[in-house]
N, C-alpha and C. Protein backbone atom coordinates (compact mmCIF):
# COMPACT_ATOMS: atom_id res chain seq x y z
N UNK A 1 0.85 -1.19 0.00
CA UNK A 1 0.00 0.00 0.00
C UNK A 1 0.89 1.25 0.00
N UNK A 2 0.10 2.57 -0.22
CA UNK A 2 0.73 3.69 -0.37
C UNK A 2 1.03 4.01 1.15
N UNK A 3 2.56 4.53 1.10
CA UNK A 3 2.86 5.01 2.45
C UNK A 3 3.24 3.60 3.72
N UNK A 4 3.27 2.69 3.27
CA UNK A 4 3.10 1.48 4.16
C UNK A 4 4.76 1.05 4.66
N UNK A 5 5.96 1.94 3.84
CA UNK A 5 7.03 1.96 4.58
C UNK A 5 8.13 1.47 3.43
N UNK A 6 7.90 1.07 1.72
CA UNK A 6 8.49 -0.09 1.17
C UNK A 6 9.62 0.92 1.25
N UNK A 7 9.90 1.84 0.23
CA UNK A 7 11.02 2.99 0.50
C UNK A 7 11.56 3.01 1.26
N UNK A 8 11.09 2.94 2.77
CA UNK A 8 11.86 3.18 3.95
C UNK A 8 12.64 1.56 3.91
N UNK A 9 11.57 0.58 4.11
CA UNK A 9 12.50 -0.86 3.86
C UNK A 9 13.71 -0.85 2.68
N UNK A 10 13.65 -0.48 1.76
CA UNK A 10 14.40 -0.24 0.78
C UNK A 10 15.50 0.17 1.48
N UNK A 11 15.56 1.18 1.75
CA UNK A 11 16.18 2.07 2.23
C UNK A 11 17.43 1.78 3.08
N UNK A 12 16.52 1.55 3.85
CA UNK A 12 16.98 0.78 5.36
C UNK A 12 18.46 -0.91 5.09
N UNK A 13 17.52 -1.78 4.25
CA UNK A 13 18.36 -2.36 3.67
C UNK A 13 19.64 -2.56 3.20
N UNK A 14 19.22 -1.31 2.09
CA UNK A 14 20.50 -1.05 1.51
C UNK A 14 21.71 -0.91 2.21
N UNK A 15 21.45 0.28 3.31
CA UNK A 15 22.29 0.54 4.40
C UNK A 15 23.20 -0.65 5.16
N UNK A 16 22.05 -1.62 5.27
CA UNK A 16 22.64 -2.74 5.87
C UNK A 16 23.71 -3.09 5.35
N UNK A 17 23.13 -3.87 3.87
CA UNK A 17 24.27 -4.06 2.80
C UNK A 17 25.39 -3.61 2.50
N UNK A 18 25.28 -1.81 2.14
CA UNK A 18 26.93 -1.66 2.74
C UNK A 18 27.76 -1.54 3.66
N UNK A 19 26.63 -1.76 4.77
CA UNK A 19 27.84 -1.78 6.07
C UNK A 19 28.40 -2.98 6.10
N UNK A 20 27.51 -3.93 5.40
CA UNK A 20 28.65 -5.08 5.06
C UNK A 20 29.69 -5.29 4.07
N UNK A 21 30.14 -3.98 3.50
CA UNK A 21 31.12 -3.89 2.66
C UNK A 21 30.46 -3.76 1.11
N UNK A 22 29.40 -3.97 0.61
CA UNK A 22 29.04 -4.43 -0.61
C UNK A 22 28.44 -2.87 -1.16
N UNK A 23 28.72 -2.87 -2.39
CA UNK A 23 28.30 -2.08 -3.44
C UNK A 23 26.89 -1.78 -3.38
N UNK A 24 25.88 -1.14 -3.21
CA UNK A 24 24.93 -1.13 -3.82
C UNK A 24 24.22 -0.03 -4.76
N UNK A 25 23.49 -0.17 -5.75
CA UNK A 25 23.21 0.83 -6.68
C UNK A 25 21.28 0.66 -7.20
N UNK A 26 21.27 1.94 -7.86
CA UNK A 26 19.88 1.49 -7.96
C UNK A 26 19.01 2.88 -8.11
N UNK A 27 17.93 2.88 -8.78
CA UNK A 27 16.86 4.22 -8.07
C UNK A 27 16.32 3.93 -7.03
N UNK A 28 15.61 5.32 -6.46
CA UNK A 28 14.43 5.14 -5.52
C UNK A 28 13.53 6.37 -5.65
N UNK A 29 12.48 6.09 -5.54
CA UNK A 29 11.18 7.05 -5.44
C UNK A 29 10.79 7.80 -4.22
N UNK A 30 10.61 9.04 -4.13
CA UNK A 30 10.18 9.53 -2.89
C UNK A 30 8.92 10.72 -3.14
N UNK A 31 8.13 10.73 -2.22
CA UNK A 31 7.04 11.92 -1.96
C UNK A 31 7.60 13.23 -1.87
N UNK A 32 7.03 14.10 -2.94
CA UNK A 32 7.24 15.97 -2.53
C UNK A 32 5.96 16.31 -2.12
N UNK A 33 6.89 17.01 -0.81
CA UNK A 33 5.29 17.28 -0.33
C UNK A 33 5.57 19.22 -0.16
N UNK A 34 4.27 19.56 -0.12
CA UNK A 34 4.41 21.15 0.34
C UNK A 34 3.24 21.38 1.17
N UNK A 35 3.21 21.88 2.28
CA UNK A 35 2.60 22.46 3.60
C UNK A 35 2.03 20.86 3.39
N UNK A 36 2.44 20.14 3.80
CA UNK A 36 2.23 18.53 4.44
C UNK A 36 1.10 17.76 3.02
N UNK A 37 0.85 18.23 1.97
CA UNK A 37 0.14 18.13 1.26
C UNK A 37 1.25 17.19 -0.14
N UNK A 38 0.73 15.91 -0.74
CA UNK A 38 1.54 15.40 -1.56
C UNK A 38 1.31 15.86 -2.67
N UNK A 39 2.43 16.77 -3.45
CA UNK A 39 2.40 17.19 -4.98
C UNK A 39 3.01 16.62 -6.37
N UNK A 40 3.94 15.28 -5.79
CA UNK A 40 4.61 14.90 -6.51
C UNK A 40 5.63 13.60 -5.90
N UNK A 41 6.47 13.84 -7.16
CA UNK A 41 7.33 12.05 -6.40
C UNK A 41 8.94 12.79 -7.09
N UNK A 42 10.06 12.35 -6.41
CA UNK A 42 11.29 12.89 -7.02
C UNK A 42 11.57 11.57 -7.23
N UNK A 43 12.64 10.99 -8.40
CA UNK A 43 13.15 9.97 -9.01
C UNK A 43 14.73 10.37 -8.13
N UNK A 44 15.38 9.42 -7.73
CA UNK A 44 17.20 9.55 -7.69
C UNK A 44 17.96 8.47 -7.67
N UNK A 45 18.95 8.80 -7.55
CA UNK A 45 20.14 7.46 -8.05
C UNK A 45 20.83 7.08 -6.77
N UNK A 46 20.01 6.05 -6.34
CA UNK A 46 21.32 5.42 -5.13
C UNK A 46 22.68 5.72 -4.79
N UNK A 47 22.93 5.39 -5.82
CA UNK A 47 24.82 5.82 -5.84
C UNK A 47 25.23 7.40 -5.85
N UNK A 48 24.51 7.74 -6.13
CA UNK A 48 25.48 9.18 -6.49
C UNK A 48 24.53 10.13 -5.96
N UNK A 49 22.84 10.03 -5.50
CA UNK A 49 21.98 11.04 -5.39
C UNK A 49 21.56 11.92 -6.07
N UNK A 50 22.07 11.83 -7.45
CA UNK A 50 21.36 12.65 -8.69
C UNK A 50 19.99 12.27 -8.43
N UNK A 51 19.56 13.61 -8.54
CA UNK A 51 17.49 13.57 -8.78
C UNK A 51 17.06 14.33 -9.40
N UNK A 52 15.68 13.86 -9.91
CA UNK A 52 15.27 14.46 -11.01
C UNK A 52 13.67 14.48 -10.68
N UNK A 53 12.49 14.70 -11.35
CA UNK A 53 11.15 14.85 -10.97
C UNK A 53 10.79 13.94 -11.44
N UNK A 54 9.96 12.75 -10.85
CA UNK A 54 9.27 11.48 -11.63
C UNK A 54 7.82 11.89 -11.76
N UNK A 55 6.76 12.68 -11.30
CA UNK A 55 5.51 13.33 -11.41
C UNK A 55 5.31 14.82 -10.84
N UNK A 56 4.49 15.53 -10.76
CA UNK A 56 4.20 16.35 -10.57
C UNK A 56 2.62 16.58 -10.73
N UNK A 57 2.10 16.96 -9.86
CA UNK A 57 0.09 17.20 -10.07
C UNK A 57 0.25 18.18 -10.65
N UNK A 58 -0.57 17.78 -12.11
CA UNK A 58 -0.93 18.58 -12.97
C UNK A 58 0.54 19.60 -13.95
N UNK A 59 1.08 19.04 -13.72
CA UNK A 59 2.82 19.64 -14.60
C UNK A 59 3.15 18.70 -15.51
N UNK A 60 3.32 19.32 -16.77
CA UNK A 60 4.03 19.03 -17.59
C UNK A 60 3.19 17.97 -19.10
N UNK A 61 3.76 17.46 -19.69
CA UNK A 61 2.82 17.21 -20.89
C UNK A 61 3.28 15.18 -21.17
N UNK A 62 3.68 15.09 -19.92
CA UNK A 62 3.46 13.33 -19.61
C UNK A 62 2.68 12.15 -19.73
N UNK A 63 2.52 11.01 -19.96
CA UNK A 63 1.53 10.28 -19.08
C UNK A 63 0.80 10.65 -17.84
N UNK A 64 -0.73 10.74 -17.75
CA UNK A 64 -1.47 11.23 -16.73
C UNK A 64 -1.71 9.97 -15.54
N UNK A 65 -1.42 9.84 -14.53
CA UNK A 65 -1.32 8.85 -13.50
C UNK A 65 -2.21 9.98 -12.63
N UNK A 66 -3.63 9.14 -12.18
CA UNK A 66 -4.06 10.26 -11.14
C UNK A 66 -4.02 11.55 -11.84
N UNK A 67 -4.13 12.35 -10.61
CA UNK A 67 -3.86 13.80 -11.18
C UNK A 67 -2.05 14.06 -11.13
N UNK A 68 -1.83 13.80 -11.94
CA UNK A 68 0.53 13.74 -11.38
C UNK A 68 0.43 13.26 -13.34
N UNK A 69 1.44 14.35 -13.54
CA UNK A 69 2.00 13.95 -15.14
C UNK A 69 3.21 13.29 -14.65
N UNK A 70 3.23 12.32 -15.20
CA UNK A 70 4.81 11.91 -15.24
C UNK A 70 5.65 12.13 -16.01
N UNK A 71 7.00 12.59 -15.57
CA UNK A 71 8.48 13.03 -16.41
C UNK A 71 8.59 11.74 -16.95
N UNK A 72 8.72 11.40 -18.20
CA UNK A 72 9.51 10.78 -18.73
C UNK A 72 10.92 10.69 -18.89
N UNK A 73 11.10 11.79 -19.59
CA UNK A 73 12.53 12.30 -19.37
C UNK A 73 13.39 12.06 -17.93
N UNK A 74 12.67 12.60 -17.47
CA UNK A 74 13.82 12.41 -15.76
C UNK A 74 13.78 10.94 -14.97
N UNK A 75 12.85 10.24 -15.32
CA UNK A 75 12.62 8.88 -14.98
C UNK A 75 13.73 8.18 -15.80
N UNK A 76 13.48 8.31 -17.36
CA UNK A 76 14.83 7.94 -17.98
C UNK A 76 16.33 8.35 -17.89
N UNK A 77 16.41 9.50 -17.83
CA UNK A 77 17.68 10.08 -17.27
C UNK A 77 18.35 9.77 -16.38
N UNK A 78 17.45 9.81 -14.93
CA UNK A 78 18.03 9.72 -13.62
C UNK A 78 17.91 7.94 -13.26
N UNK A 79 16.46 7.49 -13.29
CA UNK A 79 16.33 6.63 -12.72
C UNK A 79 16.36 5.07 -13.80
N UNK A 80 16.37 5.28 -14.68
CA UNK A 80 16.72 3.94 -15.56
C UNK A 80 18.55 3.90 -15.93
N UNK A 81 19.39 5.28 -15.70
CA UNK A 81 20.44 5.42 -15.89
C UNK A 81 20.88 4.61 -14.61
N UNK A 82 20.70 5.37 -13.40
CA UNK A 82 20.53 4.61 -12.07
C UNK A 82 20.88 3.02 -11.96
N UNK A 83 19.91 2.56 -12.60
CA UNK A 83 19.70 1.17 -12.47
C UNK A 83 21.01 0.72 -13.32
N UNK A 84 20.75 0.71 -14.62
CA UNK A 84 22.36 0.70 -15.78
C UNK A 84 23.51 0.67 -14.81
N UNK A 85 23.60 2.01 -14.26
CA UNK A 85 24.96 2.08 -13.30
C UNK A 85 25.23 0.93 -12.43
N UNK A 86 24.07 0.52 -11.29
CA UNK A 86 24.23 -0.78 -10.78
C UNK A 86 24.55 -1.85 -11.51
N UNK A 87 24.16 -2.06 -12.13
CA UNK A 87 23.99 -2.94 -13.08
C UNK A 87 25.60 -3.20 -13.51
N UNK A 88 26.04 -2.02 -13.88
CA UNK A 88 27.97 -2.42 -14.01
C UNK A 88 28.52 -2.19 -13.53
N UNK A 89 27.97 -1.54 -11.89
CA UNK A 89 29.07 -1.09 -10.78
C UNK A 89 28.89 -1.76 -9.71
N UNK A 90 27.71 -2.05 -9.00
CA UNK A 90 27.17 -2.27 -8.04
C UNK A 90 27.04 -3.77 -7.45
N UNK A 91 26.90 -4.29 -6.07
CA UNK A 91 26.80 -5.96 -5.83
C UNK A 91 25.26 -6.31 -6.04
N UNK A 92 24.44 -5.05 -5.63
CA UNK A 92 22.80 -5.55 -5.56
C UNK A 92 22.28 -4.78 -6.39
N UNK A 93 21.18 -4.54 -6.92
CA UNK A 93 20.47 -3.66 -7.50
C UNK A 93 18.94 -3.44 -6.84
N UNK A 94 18.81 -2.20 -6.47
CA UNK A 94 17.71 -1.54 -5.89
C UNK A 94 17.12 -1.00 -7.41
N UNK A 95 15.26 -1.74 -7.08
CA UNK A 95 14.60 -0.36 -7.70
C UNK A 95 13.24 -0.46 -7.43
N UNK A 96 13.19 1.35 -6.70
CA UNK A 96 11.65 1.72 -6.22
C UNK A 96 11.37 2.51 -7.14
N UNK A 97 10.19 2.33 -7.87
CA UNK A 97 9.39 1.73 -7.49
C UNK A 97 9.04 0.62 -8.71
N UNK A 98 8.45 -0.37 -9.35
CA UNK A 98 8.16 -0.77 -10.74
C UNK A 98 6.42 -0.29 -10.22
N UNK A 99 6.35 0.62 -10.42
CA UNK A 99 4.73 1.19 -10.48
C UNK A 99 3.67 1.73 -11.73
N UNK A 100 2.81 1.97 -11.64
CA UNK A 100 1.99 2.50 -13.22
C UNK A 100 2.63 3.73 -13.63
N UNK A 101 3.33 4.74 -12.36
CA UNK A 101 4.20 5.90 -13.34
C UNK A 101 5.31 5.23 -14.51
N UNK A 102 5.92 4.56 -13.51
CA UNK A 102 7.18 3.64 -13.79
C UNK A 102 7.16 3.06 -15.35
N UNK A 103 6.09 2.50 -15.28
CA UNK A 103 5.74 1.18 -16.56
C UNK A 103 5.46 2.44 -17.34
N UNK A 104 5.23 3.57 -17.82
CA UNK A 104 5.00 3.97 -19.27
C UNK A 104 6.11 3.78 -19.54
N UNK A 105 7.25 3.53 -19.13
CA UNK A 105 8.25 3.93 -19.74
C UNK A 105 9.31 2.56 -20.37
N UNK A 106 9.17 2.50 -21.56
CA UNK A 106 9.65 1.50 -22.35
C UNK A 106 11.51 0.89 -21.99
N UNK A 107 12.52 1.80 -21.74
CA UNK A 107 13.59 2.01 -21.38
C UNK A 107 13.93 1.45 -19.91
N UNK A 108 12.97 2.03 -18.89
CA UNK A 108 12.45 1.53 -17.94
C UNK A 108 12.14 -0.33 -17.90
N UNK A 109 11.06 -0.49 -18.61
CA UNK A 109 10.57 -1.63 -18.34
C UNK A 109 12.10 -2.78 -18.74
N UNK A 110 12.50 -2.37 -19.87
CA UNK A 110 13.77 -3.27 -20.47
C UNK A 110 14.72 -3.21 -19.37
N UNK A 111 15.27 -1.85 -18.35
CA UNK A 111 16.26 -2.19 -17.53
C UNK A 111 16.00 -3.27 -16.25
N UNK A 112 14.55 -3.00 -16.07
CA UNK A 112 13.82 -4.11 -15.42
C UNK A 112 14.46 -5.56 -15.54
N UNK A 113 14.18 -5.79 -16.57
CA UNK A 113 14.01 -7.04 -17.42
C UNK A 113 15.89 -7.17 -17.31
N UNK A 114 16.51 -6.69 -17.70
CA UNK A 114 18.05 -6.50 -17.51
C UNK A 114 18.33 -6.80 -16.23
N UNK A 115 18.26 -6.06 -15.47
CA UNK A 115 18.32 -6.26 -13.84
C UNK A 115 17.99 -7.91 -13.27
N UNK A 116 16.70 -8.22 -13.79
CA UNK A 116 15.95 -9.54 -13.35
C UNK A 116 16.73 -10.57 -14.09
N UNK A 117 17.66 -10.73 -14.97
CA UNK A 117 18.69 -11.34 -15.62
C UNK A 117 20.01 -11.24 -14.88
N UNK A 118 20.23 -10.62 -14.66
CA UNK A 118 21.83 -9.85 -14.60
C UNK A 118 22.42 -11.07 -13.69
N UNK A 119 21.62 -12.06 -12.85
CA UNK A 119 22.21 -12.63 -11.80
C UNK A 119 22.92 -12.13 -10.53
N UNK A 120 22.46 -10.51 -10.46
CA UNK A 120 22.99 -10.19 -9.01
C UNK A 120 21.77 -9.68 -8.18
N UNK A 121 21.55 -10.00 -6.96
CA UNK A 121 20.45 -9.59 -6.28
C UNK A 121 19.39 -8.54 -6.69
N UNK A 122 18.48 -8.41 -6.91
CA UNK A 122 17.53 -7.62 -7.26
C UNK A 122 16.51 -7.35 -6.46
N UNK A 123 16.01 -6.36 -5.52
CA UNK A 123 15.20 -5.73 -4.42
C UNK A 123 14.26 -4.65 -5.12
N UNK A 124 13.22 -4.96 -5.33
CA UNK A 124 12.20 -4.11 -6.09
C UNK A 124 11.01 -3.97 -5.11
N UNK A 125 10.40 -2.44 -5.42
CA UNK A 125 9.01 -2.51 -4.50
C UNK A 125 8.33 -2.37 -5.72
N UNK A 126 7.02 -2.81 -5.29
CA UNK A 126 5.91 -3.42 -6.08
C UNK A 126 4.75 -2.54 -5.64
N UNK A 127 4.06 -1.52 -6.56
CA UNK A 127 2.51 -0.69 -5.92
C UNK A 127 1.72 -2.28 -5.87
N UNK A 128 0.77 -2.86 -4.03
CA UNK A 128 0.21 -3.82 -4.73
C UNK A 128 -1.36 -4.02 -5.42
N UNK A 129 -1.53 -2.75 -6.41
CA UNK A 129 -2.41 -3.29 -7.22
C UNK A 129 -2.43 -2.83 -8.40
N UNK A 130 -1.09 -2.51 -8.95
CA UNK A 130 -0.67 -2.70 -10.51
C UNK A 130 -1.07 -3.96 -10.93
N UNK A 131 -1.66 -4.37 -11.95
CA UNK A 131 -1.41 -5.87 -12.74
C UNK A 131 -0.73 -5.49 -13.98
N UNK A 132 0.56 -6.16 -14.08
CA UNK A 132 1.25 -6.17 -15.37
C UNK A 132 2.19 -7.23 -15.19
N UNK A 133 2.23 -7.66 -16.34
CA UNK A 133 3.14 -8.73 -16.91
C UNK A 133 4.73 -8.78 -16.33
N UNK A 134 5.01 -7.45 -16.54
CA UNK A 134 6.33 -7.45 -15.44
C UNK A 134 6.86 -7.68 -14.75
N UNK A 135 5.26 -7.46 -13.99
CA UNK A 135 5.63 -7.59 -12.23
C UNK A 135 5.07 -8.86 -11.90
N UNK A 136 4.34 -9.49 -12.82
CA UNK A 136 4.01 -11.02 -12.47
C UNK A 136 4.99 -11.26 -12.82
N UNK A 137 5.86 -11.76 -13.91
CA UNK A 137 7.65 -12.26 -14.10
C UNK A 137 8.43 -11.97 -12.75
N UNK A 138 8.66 -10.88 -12.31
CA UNK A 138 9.37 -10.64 -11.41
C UNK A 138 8.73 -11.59 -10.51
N UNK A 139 7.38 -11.17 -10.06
CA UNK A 139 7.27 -12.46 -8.81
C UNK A 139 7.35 -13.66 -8.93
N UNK A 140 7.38 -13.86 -10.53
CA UNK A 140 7.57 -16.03 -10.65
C UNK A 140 9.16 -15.79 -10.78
N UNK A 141 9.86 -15.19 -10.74
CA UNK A 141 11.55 -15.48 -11.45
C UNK A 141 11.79 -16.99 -9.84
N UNK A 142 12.47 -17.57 -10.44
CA UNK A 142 12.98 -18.62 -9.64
C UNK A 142 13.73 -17.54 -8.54
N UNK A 143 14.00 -17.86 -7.39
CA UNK A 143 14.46 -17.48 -6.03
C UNK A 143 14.05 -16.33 -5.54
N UNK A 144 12.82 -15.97 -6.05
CA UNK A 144 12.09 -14.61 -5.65
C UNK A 144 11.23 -14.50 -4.14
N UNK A 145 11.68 -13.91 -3.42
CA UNK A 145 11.01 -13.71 -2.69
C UNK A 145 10.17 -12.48 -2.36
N UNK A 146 8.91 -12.68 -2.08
CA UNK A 146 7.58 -11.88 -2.18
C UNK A 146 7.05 -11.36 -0.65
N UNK A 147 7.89 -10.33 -0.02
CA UNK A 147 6.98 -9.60 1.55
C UNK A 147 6.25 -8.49 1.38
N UNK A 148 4.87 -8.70 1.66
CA UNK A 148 4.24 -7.60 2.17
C UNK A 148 4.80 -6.67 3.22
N UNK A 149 4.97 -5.26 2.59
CA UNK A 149 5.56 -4.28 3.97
C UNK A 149 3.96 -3.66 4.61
N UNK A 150 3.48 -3.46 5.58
CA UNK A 150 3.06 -2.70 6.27
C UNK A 150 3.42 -2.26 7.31
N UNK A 151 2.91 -1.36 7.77
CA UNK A 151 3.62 -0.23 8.60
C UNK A 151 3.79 -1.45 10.36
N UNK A 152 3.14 -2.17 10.74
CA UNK A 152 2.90 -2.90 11.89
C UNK A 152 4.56 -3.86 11.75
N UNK A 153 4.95 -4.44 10.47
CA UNK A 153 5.75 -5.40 10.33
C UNK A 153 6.91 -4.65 8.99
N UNK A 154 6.63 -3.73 8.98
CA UNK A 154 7.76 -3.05 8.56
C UNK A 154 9.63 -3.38 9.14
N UNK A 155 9.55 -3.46 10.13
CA UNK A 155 10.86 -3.88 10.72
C UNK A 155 11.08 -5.27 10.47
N UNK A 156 9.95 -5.78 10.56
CA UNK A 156 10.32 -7.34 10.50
C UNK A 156 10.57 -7.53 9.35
N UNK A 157 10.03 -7.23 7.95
CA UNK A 157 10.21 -7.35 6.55
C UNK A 157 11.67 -6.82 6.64
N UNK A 158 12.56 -5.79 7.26
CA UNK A 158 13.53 -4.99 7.19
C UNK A 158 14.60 -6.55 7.34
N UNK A 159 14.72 -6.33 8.02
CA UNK A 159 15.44 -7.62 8.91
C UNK A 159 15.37 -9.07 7.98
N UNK A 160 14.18 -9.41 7.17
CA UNK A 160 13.94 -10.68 6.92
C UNK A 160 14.78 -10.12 5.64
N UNK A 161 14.81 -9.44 5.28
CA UNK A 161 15.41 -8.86 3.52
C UNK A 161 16.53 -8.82 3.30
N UNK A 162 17.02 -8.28 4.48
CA UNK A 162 18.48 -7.76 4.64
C UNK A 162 19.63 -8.95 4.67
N UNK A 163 18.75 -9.50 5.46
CA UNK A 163 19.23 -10.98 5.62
C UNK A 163 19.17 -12.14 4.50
N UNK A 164 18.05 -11.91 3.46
CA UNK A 164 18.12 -12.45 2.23
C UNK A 164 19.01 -12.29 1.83
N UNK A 165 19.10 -10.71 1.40
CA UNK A 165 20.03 -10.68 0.19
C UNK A 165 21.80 -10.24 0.81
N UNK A 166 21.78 -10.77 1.79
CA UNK A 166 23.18 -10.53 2.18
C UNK A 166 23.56 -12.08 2.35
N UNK A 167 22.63 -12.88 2.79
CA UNK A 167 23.28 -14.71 2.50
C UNK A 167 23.20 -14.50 0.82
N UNK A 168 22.56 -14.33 -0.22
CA UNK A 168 23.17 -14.15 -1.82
C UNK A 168 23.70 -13.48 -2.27
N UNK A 169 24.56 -12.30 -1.23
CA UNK A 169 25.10 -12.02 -1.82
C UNK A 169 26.80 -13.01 -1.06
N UNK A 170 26.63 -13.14 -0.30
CA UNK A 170 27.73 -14.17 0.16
C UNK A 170 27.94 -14.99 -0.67
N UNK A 171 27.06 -15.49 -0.81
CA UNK A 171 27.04 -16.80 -1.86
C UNK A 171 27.89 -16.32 -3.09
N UNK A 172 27.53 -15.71 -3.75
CA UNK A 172 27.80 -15.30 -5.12
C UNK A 172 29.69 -14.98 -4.19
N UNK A 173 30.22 -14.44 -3.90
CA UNK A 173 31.61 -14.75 -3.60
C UNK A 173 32.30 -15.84 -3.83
């Protein structure tokens, strides 16, 4: 669900991961908000913190999601470049969000699909009530594992993840 913590799990994760020494790379999605009110989402790059605008209510001449146009451009720029970068730099690959902004974007969907190949850990949040082909692949790929975050078991998903993908990434050593 919206707001239910996946970002923050993301997040949180990652951290773990490099305190265990390991690379990690990737986008992530976050809320702009103004006087506590949500206007938008910023796209950025794990590694380096380049950001760029992934929607905006009512801006710009995008795909219409809700009332929020989505940047194409800066989604591709920042956050499919993002992923690329992991992809030849990085031990894991992070990416928030694969969502309906996300999926217009053709460049996008392929680094997806790249990532879910690549054979190095892959940590994706999932909006859960997109249906697309994508994100059903992603959840059948062999060694996938599938947690609901909500805000009650948010820590526990933290912990159960971290711990996933740090025994594969051992492994892979």
């Amino acid at each position: 669900m919206p707001g239910s913590g996946k970002t923050t799990v993301m997040l949180r994760v990652a951290e773990r991961v490099k305190a265990e020494g390991f690379k990690v790379g990737g986008m992530v999605t976050r809320e702009v908000r103004r006087g506590g009110v949500r206007v938008g989402f910023e796209v950025s790059d794990l590694a380096t913190g380049e950001a760029g605008v992934l929607a905006r209510v009512g801006e710009g001449s995008g795909p219409r999601v809700g009332k929020y146009r989505v940047n194409l451009s800066d989604l591709e720029s920042v956050g499919v470049e993002a992923v690329n970068r992991a992809l030849r730099e990085a031990d894991v690959v992070f990416i928030d969000e694969v969502g309906p902004m996300e999926l217009y974007s053709r460049r996008f969907r392929q680094v997806v699909l790249e990532a879910s190949r690549s054979g190095k850990p892959l940590v994706a949040t999932v909006h859960y009530r997109v249906k697309d082909q994508l994100i059903e692949r992603l959840k059948a790929e062999e060694g996938s594992l599938l947690l609901e975050v909500r805000p009650e078991s948010r820590e526990k998903a933290c912990e159960s993840l971290a711990s996933e993908v740090l025994k594969a990434l051992k492994g892979l050593r």
